[in-house]
Protein backbone atom coordinates (compact mmCIF):
# COMPACT_ATOMS: atom_id res chain seq x y z
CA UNK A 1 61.11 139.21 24.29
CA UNK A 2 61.18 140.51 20.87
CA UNK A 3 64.22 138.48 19.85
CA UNK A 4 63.20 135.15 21.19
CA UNK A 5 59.12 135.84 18.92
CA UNK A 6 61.66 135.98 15.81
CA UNK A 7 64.06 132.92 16.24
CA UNK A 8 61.08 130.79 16.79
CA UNK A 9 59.70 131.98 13.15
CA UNK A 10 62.72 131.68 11.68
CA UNK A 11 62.94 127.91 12.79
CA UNK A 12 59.22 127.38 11.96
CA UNK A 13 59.94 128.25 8.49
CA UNK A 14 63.02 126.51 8.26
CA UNK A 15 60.88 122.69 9.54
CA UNK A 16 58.17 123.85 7.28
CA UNK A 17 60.41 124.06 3.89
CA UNK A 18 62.99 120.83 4.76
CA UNK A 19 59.61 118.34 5.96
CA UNK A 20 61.27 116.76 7.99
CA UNK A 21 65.16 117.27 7.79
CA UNK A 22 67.78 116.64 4.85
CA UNK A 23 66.92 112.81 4.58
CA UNK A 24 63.61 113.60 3.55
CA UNK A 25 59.47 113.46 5.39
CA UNK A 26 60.16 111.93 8.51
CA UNK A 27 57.45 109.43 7.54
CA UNK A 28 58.63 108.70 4.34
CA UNK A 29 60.93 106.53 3.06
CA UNK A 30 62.30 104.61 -0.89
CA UNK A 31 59.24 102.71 -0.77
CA UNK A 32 56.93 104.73 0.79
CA UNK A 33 54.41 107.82 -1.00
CA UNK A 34 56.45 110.78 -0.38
CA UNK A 35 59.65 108.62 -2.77
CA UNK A 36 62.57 110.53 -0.71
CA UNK A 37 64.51 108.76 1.28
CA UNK A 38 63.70 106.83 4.79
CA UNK A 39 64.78 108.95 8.17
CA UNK A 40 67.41 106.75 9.76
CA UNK A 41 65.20 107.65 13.45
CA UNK A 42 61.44 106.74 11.94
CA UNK A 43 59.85 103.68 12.30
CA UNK A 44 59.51 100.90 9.28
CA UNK A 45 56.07 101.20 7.65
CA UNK A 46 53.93 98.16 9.01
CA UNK A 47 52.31 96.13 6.31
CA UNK A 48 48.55 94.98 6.83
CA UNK A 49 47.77 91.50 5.67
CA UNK A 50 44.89 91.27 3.73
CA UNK A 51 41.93 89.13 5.18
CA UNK A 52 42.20 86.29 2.87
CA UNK A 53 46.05 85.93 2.93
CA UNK A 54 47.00 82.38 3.76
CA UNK A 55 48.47 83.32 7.06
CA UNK A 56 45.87 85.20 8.83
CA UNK A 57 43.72 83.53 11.64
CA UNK A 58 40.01 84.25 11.73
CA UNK A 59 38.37 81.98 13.47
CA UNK A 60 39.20 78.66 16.44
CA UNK A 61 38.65 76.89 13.73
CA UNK A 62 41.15 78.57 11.13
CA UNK A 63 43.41 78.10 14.44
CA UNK A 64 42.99 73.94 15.14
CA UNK A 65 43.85 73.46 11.26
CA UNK A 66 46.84 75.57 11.50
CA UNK A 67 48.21 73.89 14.62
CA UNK A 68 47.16 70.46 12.51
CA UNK A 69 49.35 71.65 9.51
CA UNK A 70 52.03 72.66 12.03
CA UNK A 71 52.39 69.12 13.63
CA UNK A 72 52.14 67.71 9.95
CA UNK A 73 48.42 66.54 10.46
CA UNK A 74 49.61 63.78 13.25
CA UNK A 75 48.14 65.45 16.18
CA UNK A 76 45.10 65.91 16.35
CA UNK A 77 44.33 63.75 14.17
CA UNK A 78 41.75 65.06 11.33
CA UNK A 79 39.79 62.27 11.14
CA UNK A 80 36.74 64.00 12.49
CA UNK A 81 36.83 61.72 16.17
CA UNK A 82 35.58 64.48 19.57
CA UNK A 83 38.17 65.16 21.81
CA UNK A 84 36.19 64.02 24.71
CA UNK A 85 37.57 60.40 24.00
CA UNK A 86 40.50 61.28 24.48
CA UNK A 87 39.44 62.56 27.95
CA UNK A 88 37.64 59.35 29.19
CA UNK A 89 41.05 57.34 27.84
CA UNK A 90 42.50 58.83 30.51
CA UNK A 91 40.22 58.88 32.73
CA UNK A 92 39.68 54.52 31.91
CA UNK A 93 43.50 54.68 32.78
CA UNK A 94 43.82 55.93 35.97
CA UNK A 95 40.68 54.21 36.93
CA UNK A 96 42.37 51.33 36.00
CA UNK A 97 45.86 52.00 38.06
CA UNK A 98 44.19 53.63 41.37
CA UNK A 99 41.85 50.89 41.93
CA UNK A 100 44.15 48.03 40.72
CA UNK A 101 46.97 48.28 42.97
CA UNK A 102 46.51 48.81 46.47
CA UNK A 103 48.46 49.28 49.72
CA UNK A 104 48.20 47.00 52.95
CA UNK A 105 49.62 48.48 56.16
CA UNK A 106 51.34 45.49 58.66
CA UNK A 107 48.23 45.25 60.89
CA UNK A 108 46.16 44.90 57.97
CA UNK A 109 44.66 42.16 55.77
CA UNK A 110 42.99 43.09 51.99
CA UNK A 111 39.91 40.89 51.61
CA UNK A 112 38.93 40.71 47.66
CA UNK A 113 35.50 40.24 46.65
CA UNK A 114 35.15 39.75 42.89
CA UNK A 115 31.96 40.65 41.72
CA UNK A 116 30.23 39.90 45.38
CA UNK A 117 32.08 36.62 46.05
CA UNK A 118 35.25 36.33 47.83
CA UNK A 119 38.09 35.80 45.93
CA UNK A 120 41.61 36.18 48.01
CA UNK A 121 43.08 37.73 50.92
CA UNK A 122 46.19 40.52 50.55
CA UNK A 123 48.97 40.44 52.56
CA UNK A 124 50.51 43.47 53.96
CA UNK A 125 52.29 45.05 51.25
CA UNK A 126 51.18 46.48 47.77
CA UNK A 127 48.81 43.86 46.01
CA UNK A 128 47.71 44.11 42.19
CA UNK A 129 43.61 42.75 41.76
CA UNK A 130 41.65 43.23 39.02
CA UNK A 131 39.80 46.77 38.65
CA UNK A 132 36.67 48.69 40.63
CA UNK A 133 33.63 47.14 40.10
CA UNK A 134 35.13 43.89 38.99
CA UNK A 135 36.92 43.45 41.90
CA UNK A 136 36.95 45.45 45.82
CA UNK A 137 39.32 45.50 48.41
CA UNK A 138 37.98 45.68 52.25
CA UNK A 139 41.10 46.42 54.33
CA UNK A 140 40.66 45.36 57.84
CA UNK A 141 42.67 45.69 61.04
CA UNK A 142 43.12 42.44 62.59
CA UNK A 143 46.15 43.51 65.37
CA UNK A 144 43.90 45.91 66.92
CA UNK A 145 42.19 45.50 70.16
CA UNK A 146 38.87 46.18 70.59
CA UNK A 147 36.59 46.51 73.75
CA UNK A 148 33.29 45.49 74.44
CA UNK A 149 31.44 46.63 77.32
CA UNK A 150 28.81 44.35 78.89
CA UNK A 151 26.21 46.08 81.19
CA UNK A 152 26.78 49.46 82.69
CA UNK A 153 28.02 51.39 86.35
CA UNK A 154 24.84 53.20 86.36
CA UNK A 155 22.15 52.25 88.81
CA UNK A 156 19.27 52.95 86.69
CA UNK A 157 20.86 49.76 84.32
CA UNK A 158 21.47 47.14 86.01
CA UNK A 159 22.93 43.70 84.56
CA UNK A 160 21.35 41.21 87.36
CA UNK A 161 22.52 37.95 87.24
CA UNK A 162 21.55 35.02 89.40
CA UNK A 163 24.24 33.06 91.54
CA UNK A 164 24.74 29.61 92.87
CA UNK A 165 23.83 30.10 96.09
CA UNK A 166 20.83 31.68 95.20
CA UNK A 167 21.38 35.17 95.66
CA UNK A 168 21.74 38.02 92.95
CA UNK A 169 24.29 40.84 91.71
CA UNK A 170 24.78 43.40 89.58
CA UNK A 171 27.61 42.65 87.06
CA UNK A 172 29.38 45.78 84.99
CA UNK A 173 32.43 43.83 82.81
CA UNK A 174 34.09 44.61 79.85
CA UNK A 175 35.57 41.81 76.78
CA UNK A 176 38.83 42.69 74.75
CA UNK A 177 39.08 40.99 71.26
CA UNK A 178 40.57 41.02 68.05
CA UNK A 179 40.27 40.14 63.95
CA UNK A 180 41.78 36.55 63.98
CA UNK A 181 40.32 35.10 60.71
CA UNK A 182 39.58 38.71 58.31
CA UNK A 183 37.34 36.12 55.55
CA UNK A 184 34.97 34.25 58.51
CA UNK A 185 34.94 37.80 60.28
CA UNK A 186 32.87 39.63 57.23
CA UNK A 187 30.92 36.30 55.97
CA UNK A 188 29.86 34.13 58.63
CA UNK A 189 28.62 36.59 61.32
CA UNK A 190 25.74 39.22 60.35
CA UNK A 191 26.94 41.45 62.87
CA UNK A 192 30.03 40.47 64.69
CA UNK A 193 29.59 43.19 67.88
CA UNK A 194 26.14 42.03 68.75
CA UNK A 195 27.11 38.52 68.55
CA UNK A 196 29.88 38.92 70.98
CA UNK A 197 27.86 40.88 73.50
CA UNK A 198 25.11 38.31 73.56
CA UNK A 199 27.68 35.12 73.77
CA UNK A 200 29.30 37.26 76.83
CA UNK A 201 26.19 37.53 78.52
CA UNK A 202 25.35 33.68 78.01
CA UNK A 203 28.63 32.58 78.99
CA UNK A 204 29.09 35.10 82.15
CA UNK A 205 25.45 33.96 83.20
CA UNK A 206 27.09 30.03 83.05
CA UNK A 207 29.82 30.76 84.81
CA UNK A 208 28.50 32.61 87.59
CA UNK A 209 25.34 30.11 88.29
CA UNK A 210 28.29 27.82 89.31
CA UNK A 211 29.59 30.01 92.26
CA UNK A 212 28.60 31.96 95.56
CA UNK A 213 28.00 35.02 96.07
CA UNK A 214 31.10 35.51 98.19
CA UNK A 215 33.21 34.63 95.32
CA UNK A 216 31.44 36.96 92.59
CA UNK A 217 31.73 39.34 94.26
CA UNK A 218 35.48 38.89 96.43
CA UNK A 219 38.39 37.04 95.60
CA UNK A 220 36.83 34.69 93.68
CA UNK A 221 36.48 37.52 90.43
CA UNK A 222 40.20 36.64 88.56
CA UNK A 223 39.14 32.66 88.10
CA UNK A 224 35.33 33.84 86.99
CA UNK A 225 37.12 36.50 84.11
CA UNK A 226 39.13 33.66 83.07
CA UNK A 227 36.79 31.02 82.75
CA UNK A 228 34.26 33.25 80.86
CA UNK A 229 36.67 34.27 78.41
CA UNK A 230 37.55 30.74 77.65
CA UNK A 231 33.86 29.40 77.17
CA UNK A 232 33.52 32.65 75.06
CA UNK A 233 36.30 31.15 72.85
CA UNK A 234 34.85 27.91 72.46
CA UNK A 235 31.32 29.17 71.71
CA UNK A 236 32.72 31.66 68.70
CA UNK A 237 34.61 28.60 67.23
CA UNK A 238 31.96 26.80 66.87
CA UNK A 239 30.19 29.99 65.37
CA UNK A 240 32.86 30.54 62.77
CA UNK A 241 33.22 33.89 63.98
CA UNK A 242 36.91 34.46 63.28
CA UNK A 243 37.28 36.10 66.72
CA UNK A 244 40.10 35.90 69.12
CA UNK A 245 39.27 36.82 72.77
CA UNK A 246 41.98 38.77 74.46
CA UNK A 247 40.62 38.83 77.98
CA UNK A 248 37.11 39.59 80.54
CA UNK A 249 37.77 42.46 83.02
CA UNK A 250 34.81 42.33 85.54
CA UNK A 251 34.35 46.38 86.29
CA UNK A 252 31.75 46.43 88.80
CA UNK A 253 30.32 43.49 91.05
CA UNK A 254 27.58 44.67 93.81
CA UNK A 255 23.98 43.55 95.08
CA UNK A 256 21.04 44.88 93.56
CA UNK A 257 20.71 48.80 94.49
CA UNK A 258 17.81 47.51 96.87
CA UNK A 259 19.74 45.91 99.20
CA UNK A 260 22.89 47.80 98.74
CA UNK A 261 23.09 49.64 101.98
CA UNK A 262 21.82 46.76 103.61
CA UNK A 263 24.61 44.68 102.23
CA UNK A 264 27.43 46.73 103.17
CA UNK A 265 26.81 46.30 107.00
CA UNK A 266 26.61 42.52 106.38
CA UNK A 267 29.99 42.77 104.69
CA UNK A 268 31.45 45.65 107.16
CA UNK A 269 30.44 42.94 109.94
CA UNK A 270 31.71 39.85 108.35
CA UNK A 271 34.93 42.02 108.03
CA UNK A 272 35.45 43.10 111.53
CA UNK A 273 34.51 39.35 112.35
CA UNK A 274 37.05 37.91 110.11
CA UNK A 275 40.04 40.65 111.88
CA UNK A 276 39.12 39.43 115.24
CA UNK A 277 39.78 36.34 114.11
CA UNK A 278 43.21 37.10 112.54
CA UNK A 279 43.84 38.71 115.75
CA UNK A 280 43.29 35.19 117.65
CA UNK A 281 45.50 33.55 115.47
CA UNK A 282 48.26 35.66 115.46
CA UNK A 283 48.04 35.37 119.33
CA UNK A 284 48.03 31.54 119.41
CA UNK A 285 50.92 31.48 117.23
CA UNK A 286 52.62 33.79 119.38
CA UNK A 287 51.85 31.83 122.72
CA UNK A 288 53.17 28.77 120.84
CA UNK A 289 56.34 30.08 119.70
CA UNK A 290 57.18 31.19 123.51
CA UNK A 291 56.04 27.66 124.86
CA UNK A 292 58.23 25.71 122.20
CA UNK A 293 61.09 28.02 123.06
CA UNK A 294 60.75 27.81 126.81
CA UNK A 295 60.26 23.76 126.41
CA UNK A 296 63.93 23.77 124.23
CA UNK A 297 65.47 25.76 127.26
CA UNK A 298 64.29 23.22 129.72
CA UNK A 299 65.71 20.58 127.32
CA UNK A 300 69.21 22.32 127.31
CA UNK A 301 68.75 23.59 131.19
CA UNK A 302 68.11 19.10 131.90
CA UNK A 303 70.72 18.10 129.84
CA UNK A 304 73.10 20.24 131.80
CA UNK A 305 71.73 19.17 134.94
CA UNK A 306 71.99 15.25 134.78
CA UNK A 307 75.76 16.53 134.21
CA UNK A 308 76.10 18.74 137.17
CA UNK A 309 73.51 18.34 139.68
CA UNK A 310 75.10 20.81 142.20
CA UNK A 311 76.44 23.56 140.11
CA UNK A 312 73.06 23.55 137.99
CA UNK A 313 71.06 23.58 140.71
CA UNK A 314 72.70 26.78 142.19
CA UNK A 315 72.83 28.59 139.02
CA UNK A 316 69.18 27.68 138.38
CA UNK A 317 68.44 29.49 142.47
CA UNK A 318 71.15 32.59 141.66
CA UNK A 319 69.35 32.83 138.26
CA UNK A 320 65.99 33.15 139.76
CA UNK A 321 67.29 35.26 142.62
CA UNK A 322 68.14 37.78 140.07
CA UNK A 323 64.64 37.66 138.69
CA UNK A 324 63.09 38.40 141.74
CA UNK A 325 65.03 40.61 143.25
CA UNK A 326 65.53 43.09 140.40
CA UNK A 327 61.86 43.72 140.74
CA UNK A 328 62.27 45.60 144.54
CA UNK A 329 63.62 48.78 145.58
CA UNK A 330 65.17 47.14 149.25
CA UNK A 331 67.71 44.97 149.43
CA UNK A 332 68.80 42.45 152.83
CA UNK A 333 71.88 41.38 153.23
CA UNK A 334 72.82 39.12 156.40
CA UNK A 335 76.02 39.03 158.33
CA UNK A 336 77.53 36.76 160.68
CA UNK A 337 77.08 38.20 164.39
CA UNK A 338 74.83 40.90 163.09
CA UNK A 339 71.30 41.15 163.68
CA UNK A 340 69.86 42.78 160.81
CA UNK A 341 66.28 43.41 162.53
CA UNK A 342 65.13 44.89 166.36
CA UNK A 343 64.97 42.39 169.13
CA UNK A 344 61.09 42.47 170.11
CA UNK A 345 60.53 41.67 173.70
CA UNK A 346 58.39 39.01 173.10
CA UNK A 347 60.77 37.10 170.78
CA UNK A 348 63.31 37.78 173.23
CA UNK A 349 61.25 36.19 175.47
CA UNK A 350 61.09 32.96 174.03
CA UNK A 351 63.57 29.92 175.11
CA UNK A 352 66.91 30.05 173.71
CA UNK A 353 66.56 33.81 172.17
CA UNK A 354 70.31 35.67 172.45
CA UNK A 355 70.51 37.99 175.39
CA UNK A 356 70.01 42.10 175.51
């Protein structure tokens, strides 16, 4: 313990008189204050710039100036403009692209409007126009179908409509159309779903005056669909509308909730009426078909005959034989000198009868 307290004085003595080793303070250096030589291991001695050396940076300011000198006072420019222009530039130019060139998808059509009037109609593809507000593009669908539906199922609504035979019923249909005309679509008609409803009302209410009710409401429904859609058709022509009808399905066709129940017996009735009456027919036809091919038998049966009286005559008796014989369980057949039955007494009684 002793020895190691007096090597560590020793070497504290020895740091304390060399300052740092044989090359001098270990801080020091040719150019520093202590005027020995540098330590190869030590650090260079950083140099503080003074505050009003040319190169120093103080302020954002004292920054934008030295960027300016570095770009050779091109960019920004240092003619005292705000850099917010720059800013709406760009903005002004991609204003200008995104609302100048626009897209059209294959079911589509682009209708321009420049400044409120209409000005053009794009096809499907990418179309160039002048820019938002001078000019707007209203893209509409004109392949889709849309549907209409004209009264409803529920009771509580009904859509009563009067017949030609005077009678009334509840009509539920629906009307499929489509864009035809994009321009006469969005300026001619106010408000194009409205108008359609109404003119399929008017022209269902025509159509149906002009019928019974057995038709409205039977088999009479497919010409009815087809010759409302077509007056439909005609009517929006002559609006302008720029509406092509696709079709009329009628949905629901039944009396007035009233005399619903009332209704159905008359129809279940009319029904079983009407089946009894297939049933007749079928039955006459059937009858007729046996009596036309019995009457072409005799025909062949009287042809044969005026050829062979004798030999048609005694097929026509063997053939009827047959018949009635193959409906009994006994059968008689006579022999000569046999009596096939018991003598009675009073038939053997009588003149001529063959002796016991």
């Amino acid at each position: 313990m002793i020895s190691l307290s007096g090597w560590g004085a020793r070497l504290g003595a020895m740091l304390s008189e060399n300052k740092g080793g044989p090359w001098g303070p270990s801080g020091g250096g040719g150019d520093g204050d202590g005027g020995g030589p540098r330590s190869p291991w030590s650090q260079p001695p950083r140099r503080r710039k003074p505050s009003g050396a040319p190169g120093s940076v103080t302020s954002i300011d004292d920054f934008i100036k030295k960027s300016r000198e570095r770009f050779g006072g091109r960019f920004p420019p240092g003619d005292g403009r705000p850099y917010w222009l720059y800013g709406l530039a760009i903005f002004l130019l991609l204003w200008i692209v995104f609302t100048s060139f626009h897209r059209i998808g294959p079911q589509e059509r682009g209708v321009i409007t420049r400044l409120g009037s209409y000005s053009g109609t794009l096809r499907p593809g990418i179309g160039f126009t002048l820019p938002s507000p001078i000019d707007r593009v209203q893209k509409i669908d004109v392949e889709g179908i849309r549907t209409l539906n004209v009264g409803s199922s529920d009771p509580r609504k009904e859509n009563l409509i009067l017949t030609g035979d005077q009678n009334i019923i509840d009509l539920a249909y629906s009307v499929r159309w489509n864009i035809s005309d994009p321009e006469l679509f969005l300026f001619r008609i106010k408000d194009p779903e409205e108008t359609i409803s109404e003119v399929a009302e008017s022209a269902m209410r025509a159509v149906v005056a002009g019928v019974s009710l057995d038709d409205a409401i039977g088999a009479g429904r497919g010409e009815i669909e087809q010759r409302v859609a077509l007056a439909m058709q005609q009517i929006l022509n002559r609006y302008g509308a720029g509406v092509s009808v696709q079709g009329v399905a009628i949905k629901q066709s039944d009396p007035p909730a009233a005399v619903n129940d009332a209704f159905k017996e008359v129809s279940a009735a009319q029904q079983e009426a009407q089946s009894y009456i297939n049933q007749a027919r079928a039955y006459a036809l059937q009858l007729t078909a046996r009596a036309q091919g019995e009457s072409a038998a005799f025909d062949k049966v009287y042809a044969q005959y005026k050829l062979a009286p004798e030999v048609t005559r005694r097929r026509m008796y063997y053939e009827t034989m047959e018949r009635v014989l193959s409906r009994v369980d006994k059968t008689i057949v006579e022999t000569p000198g046999v009596t096939p039955y018991l003598a009675l007494p009073e038939i053997q009684r009588r003149p001529g009868a063959p002796a016991r």
